[in-house]
Protein backbone atom coordinates (compact mmCIF):
# COMPACT_ATOMS: atom_id res chain seq x y z
CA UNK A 1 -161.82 -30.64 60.83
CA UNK A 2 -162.20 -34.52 61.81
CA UNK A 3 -164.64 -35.59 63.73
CA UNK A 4 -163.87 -38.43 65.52
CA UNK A 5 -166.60 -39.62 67.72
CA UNK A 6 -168.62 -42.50 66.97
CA UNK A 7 -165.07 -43.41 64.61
CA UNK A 8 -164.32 -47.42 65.73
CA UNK A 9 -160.82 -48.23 66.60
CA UNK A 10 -159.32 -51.78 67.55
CA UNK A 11 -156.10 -51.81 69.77
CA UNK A 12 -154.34 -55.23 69.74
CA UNK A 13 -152.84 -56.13 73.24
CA UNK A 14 -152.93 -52.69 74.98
CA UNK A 15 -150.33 -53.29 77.44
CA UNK A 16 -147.63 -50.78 77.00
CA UNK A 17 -148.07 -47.09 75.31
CA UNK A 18 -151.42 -48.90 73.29
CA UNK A 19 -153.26 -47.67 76.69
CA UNK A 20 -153.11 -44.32 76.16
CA UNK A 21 -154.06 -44.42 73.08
CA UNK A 22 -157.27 -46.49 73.87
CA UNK A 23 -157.96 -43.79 77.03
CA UNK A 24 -157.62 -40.79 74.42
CA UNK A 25 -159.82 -42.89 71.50
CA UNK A 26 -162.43 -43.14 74.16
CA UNK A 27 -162.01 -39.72 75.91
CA UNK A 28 -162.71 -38.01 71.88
CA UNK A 29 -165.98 -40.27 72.21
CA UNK A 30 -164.53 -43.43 69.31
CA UNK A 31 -165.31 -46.53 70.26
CA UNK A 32 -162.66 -48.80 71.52
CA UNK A 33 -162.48 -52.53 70.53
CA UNK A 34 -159.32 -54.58 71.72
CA UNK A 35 -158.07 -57.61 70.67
CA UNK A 36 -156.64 -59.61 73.54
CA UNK A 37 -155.86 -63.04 74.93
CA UNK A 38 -156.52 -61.61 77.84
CA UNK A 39 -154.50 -63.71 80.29
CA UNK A 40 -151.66 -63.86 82.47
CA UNK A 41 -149.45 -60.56 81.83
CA UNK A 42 -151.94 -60.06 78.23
CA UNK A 43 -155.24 -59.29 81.20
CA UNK A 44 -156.67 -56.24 80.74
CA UNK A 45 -156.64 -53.81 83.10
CA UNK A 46 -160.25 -52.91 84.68
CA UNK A 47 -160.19 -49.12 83.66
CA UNK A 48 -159.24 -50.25 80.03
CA UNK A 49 -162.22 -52.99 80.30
CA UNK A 50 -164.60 -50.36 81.69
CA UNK A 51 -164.17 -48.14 78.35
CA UNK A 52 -163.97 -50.92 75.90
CA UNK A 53 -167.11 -51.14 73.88
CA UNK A 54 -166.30 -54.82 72.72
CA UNK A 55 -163.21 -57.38 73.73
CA UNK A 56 -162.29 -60.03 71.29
CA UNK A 57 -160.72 -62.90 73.44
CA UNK A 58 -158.42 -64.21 70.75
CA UNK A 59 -154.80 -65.85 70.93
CA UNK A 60 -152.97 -62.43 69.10
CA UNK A 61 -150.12 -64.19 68.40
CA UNK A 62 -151.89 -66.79 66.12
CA UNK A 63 -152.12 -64.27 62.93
CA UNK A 64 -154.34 -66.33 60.73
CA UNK A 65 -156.88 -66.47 64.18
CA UNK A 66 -156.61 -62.71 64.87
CA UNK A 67 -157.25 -61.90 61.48
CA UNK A 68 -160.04 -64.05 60.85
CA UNK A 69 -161.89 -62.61 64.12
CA UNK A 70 -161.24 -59.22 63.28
CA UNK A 71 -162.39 -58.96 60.02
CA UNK A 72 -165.37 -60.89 61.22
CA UNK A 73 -165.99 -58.10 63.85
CA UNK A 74 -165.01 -55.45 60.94
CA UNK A 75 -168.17 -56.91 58.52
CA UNK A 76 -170.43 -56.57 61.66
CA UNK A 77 -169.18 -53.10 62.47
CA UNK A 78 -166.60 -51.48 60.31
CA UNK A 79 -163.06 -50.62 61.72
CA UNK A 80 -161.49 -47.03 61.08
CA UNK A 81 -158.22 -47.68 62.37
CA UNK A 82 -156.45 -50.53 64.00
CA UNK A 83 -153.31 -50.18 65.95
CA UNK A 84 -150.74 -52.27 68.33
CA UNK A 85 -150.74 -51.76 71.57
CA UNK A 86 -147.17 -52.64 72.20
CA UNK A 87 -143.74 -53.15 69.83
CA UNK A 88 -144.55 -56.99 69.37
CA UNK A 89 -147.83 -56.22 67.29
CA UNK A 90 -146.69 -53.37 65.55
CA UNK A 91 -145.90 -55.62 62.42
CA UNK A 92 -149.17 -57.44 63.09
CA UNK A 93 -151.19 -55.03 62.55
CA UNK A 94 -149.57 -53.49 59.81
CA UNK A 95 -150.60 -56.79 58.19
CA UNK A 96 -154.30 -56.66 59.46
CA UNK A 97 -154.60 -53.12 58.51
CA UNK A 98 -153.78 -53.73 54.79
CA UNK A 99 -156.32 -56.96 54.94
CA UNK A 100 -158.69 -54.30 56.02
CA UNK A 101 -158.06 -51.51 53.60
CA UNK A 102 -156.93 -48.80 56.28
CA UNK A 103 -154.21 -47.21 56.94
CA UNK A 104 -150.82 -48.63 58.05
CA UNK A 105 -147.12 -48.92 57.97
CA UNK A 106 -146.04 -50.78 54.49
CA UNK A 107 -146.17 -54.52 54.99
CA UNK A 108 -143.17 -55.27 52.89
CA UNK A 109 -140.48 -53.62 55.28
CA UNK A 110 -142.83 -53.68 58.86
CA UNK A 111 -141.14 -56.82 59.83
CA UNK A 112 -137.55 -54.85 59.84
CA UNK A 113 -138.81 -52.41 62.39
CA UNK A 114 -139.37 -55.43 65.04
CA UNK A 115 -136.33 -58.06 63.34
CA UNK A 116 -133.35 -56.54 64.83
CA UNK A 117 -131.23 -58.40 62.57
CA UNK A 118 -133.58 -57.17 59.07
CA UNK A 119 -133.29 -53.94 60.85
CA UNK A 120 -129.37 -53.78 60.77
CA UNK A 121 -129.39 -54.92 57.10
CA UNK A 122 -131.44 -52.27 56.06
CA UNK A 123 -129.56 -49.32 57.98
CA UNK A 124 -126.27 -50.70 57.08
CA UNK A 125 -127.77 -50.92 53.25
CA UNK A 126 -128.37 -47.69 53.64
CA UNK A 127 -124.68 -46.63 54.12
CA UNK A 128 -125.74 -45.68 57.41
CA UNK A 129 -123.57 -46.07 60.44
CA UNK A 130 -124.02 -49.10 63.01
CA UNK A 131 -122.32 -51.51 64.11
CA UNK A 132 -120.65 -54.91 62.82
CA UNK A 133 -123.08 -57.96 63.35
CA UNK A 134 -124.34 -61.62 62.66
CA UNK A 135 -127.21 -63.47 63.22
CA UNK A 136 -127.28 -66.72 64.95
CA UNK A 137 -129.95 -69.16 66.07
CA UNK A 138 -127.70 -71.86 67.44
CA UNK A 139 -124.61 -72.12 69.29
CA UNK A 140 -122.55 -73.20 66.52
CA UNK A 141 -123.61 -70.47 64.78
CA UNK A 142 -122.73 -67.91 67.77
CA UNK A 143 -119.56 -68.74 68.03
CA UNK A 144 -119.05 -67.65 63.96
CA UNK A 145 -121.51 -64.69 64.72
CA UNK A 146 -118.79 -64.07 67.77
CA UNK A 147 -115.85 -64.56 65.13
CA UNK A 148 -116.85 -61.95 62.32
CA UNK A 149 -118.22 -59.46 65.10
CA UNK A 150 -115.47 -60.00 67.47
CA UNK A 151 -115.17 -58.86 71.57
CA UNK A 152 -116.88 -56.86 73.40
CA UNK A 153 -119.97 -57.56 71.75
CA UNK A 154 -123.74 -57.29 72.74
CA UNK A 155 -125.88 -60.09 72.29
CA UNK A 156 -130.58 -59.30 71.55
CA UNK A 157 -132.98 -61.42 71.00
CA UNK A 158 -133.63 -60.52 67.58
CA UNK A 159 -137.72 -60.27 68.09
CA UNK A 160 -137.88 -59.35 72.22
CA UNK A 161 -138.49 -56.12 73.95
CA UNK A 162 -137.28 -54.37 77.31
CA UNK A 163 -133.90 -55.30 77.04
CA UNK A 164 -134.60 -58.82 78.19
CA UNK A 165 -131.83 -60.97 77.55
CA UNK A 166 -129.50 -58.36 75.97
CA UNK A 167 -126.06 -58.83 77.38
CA UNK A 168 -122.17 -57.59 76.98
CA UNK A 169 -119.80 -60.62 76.57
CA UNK A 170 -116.27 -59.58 76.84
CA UNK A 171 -114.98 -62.78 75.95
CA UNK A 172 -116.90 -66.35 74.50
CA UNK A 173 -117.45 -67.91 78.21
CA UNK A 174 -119.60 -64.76 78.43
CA UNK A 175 -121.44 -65.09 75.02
CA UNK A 176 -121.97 -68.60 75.63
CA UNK A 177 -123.65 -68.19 79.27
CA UNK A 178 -125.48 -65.39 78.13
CA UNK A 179 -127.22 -67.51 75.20
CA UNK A 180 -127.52 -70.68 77.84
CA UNK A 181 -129.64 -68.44 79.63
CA UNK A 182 -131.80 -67.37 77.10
CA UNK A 183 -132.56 -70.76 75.47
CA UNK A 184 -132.89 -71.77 78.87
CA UNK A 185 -135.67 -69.13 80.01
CA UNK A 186 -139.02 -70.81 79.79
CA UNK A 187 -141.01 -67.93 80.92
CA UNK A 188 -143.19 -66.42 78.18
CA UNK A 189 -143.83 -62.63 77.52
CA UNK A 190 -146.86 -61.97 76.11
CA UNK A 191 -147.97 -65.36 75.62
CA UNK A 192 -144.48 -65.98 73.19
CA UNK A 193 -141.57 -68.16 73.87
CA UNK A 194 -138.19 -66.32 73.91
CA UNK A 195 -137.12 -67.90 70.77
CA UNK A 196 -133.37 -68.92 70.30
CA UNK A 197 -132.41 -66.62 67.69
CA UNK A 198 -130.24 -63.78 68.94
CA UNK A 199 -128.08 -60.66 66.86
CA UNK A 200 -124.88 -60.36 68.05
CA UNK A 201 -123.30 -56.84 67.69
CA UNK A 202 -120.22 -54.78 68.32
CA UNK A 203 -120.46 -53.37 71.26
CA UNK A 204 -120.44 -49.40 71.19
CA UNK A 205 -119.10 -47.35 74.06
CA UNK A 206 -121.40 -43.99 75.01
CA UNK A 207 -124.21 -42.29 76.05
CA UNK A 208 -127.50 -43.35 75.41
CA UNK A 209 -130.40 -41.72 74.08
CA UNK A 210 -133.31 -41.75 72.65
CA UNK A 211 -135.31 -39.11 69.78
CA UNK A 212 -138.51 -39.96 69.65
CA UNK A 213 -141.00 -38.32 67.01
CA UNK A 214 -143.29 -39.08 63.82
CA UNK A 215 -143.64 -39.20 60.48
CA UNK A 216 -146.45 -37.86 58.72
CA UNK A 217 -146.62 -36.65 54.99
CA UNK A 218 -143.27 -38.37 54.51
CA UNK A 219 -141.54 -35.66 56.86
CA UNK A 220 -139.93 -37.05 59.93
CA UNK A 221 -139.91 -34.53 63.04
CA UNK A 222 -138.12 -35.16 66.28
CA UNK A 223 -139.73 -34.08 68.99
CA UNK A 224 -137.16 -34.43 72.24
CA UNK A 225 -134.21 -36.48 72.84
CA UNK A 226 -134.10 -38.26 75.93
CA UNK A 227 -131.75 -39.04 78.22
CA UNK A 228 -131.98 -43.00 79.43
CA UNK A 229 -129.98 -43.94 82.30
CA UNK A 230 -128.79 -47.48 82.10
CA UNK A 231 -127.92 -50.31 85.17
CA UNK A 232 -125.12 -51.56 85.09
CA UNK A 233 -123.00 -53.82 82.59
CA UNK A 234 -123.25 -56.69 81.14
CA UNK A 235 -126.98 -56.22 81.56
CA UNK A 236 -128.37 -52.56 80.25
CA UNK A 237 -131.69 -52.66 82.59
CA UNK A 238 -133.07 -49.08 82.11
CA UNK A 239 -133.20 -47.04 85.25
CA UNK A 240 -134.80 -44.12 83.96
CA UNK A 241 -135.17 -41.40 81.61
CA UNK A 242 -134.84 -37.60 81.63
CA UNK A 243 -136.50 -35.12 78.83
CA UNK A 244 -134.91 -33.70 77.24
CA UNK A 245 -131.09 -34.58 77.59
CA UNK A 246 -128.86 -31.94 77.79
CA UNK A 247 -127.15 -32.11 74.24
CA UNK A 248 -125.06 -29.38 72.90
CA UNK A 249 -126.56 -27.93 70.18
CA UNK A 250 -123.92 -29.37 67.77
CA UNK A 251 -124.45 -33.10 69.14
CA UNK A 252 -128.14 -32.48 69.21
CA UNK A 253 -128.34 -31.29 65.40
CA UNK A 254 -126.87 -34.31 63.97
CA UNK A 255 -128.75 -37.13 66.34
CA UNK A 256 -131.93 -35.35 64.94
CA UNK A 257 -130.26 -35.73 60.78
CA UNK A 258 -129.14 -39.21 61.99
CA UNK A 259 -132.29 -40.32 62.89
CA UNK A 260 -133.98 -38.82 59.90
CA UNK A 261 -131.70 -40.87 57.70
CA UNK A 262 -132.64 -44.17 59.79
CA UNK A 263 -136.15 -43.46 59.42
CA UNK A 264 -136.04 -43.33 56.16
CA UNK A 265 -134.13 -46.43 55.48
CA UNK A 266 -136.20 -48.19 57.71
CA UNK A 267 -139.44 -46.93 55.46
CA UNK A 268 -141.10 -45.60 58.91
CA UNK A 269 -143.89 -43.84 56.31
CA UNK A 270 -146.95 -42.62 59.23
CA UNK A 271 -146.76 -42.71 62.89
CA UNK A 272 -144.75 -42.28 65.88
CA UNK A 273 -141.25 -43.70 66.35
CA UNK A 274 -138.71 -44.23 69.19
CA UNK A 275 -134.72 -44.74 68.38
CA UNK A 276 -132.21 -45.51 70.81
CA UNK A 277 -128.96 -44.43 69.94
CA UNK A 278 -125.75 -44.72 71.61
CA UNK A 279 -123.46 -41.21 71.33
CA UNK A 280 -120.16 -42.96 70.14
CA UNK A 281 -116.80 -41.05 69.12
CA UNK A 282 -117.51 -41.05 65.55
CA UNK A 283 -121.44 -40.22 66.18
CA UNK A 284 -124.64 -41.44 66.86
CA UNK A 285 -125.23 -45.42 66.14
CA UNK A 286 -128.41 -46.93 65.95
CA UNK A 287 -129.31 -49.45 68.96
CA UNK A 288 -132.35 -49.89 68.12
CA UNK A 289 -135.82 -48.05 66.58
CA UNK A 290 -139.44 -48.82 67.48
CA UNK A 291 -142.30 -47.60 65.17
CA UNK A 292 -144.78 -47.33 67.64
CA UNK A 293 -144.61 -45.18 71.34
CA UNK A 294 -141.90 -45.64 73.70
CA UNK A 295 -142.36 -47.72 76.56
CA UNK A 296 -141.67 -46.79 80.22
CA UNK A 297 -143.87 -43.28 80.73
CA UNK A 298 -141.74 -41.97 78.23
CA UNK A 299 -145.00 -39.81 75.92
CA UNK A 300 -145.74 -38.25 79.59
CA UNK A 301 -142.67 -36.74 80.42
CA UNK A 302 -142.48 -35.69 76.30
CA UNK A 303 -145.91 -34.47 76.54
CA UNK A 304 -144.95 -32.13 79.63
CA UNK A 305 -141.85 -30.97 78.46
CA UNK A 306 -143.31 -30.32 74.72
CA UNK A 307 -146.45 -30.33 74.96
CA UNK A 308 -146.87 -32.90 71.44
CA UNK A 309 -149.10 -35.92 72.62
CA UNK A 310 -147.87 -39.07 70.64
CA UNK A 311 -150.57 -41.29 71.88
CA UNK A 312 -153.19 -38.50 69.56
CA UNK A 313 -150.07 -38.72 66.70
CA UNK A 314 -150.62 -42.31 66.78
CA UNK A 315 -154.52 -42.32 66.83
CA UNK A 316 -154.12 -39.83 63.95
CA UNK A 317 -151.99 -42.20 61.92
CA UNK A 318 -154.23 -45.17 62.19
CA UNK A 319 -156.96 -43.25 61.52
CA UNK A 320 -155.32 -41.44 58.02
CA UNK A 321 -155.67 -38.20 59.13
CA UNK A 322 -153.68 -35.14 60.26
CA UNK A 323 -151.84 -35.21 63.97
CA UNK A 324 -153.23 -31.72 63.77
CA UNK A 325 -156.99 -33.11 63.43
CA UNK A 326 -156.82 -34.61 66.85
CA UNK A 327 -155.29 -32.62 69.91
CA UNK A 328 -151.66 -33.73 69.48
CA UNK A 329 -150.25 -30.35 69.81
CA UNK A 330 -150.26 -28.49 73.13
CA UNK A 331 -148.47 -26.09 75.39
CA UNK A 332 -145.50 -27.74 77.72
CA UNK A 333 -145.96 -27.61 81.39
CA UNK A 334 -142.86 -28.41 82.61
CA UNK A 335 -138.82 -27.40 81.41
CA UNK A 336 -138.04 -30.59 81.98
CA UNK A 337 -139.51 -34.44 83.12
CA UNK A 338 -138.32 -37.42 84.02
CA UNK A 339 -138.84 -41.20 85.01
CA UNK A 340 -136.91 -43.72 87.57
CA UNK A 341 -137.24 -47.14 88.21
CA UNK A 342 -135.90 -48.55 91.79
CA UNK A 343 -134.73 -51.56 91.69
CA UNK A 344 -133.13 -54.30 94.75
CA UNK A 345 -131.24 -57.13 92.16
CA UNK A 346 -130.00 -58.36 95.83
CA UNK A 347 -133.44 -59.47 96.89
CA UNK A 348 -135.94 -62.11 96.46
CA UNK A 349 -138.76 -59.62 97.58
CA UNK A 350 -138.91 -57.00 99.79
CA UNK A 351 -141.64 -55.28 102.52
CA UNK A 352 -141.50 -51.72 102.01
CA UNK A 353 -139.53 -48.98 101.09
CA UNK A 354 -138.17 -46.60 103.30
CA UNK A 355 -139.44 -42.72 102.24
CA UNK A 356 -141.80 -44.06 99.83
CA UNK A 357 -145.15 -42.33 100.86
CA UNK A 358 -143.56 -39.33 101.98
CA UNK A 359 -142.66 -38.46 98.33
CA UNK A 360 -146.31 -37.45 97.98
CA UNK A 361 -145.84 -34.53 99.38
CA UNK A 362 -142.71 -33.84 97.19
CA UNK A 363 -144.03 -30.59 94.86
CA UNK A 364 -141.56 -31.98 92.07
CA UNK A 365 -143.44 -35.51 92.40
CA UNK A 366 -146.02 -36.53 89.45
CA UNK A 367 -146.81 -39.65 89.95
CA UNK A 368 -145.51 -42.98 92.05
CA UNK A 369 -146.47 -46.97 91.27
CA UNK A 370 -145.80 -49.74 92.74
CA UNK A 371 -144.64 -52.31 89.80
CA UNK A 372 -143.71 -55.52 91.89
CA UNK A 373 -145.95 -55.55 95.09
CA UNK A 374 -144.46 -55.84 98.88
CA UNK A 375 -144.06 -59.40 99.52
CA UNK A 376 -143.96 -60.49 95.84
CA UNK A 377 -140.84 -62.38 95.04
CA UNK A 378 -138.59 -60.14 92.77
CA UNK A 379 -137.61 -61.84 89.49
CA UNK A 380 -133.57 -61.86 89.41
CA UNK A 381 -134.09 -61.20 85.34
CA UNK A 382 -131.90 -58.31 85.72
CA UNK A 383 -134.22 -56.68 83.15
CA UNK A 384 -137.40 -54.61 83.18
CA UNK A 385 -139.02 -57.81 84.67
CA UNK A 386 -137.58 -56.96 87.90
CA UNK A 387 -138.53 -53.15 88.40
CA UNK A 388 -139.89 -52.69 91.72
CA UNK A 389 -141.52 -48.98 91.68
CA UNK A 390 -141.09 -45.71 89.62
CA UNK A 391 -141.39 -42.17 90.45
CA UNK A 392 -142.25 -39.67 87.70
CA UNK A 393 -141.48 -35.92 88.53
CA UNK A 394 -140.64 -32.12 87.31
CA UNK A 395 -138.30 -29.99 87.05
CA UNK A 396 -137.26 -26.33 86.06
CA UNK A 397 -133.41 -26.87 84.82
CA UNK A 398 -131.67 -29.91 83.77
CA UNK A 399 -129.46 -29.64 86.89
CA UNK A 400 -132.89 -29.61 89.07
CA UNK A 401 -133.62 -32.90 87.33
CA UNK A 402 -130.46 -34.12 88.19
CA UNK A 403 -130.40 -33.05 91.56
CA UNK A 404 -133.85 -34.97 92.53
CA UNK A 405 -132.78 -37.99 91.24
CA UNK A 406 -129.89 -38.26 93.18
CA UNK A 407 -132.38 -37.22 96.37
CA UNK A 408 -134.07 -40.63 95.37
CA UNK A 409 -130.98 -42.42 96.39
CA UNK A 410 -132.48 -42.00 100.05
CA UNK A 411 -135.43 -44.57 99.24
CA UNK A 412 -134.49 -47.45 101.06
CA UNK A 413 -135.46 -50.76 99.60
CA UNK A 414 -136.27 -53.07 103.03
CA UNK A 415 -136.24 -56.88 103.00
């Protein structure tokens, strides 16, 4: 059996699903070393600053920096796994890992798990299903990308996360002002410019959902499908997420084989993975897959309603060893879980909301954060940028899970 403790892991930029994975390193007695420019929306948290052993101040997105300071650190006091702590590192480290000599996702295909555009090459390579597209850094070049993929289409940012900037156009006045205000958004995430280069796609009518899982000894598993309830259109802002969705069994068998087969193509070889997929009429179609956790609370409500921990699959990866070394297998606690975000897109801040404290003594209730404080203005992003709060809760039947978030339609949002 592995023994972890005294093991030395590095985490690079721990702001999304990364956390966990620091709080379990630490909890199995590793020590925890992150890599962080911490500043601006890159600070660390105190809690994660508390447990870190070491913090190397560096400017992550500088490659050639991070990996000089790392492997610096590693010849002091050797590394035994290092890992991103959100989607934009994920390649990153892949790179640093193999620099290192520990394990990691292949560097030759890691940058077509974060390129939306590479990643639509290889599925459609593949023979897989997805949808028509073109890549285009320029409006001259949109309005070709706009001719071969034709309307409605959905416009990414080929390298961004959280659905910021992603955007129907039903026509090219739409395209256009959508890519206007990208090039035109000077805010930076993570300490990165938006960048001007954006896949355009066919737009696919349908559900959405996600199967998150791993891969380890070249076997994918799916773990749950999720349900993800989206704002609405053009902009797909998620509002939340329910696990697991209630497929059929039929629908359910072949998102599992379909994700399989994207896995695969994608060369997703160790390690957790989240794919969004939209249900269309002739199946599922990729939207998009991470190979890292997924974002908003999502491993919580899985780790209730399955009882597999992805934040100990991912350790386990880095690390080269079994999921089963590390506690990543458990007993569910609840049928079902589930996530939503409020939101007030009419509002440049707000003072309160209505109902919101009394939800502690809802039995169903979890967990409750504020995301954008009272009095702070609201950003009018339409994206994940301008969540206010989220409430995370149980439930014993999929129509329970239903029914309470409908009962959260009585939080009032006050200006």
């Amino acid at each position: 059996m592995f023994d972890p403790v005294g093991s030395s892991v590095l985490v690079v930029e721990p702001v999304s699903g990364g956390a966990d994975v620091a709080r379990l390193a630490h909890h199995l007695g590793m020590t925890v070393v992150i890599a962080s420019q911490d500043v601006g929306d890159c600070e660390i948290p105190p809690d994660l600053r508390k447990l870190a052993s070491t913090v190397l101040t560096v400017d992550t997105n500088d490659e050639r920096t991070l990996f000089d300071v790392v492997a610096g650190h590693h010849e002091r006091e050797p590394l035994a796994a290092v890992l991103p702590g959100c989607d934009f590192y994920v390649a990153t480290t892949a790179r640093l890992a193999a620099r290192l000599g520990l394990p990691g996702l292949p560097v030759e295909t890691v940058d077509a798990v974060r390129n939306k555009a590479r990643m639509r090459e290889r599925v459609a390579a593949a023979g897989l299903r997805t949808p028509r597209f073109a890549e285009a850094s320029s409006p001259e070049e949109l309005r070709t990308a706009a001719g071969t993929v034709g309307f409605p289409c959905v416009m990414k940012p080929v390298e961004s996360s959280g659905s910021i900037h992603v955007s129907r156009a039903d026509d090219w006045a739409g395209l256009a002002a959508a890519y206007a205000a990208l090039t035109g958004d000077r805010e930076l995430d993570l300490g990165r410019p938006m960048g001007h280069t954006v896949v355009v796609e066919q737009y696919v009518a349908g559900e959405e959902v996600s199967a998150d899982g791993y891969v380890e000894d070249g076997r994918a598993t799916v773990v749950a499908i999720t349900r993800t309830v989206l704002g609405a259109e053009p902009r797909f802002v998620e509002l939340g997420h329910l696990t697991p969705a209630d497929l059929p069994d039929d629908v359910a068998s072949e998102v599992v084989a379909y994700t399989e087969q994207v896995v695969r193509a994608l060369n997703v070889t160790a390690g957790p993975f989240h794919c969004e997929v939209r249900l269309s009429d002739e199946g599922p179609v990729l939207m998009e897959l991470g190979a890292r956790l997924p974002g908003d609370g999502i491993p919580e409500l899985i780790r209730l309603a399955t009882g597999t921990d992805l934040a100990a699959v991912m350790l386990a990866a880095g690390l080269g060893v079994g999921a089963a070394e590390l506690p990543a297998f458990g007993t569910p606690t609840a049928p079902y879980a589930a996530i939503r975000f409020l939101t007030a897109d009419d509002l440049g801040s707000y003072s309160g909301i209505r109902g919101w404290d009394e939800l502690d003594g809802r039995p169903e209730v979890i967990g409750r954060q504020l995301v954008i404080p009272p009095g702070t203005p609201i950003p009018q992003s339409g994206d994940c940028r301008s969540r206010l709060a989220s409430v995370r809760y149980t439930a014993e039947s999929y129509e329970a899970v239903q029914a309470f978030w409908k009962s959260l339609d009585d939080l009032a949002v006050l200006p």
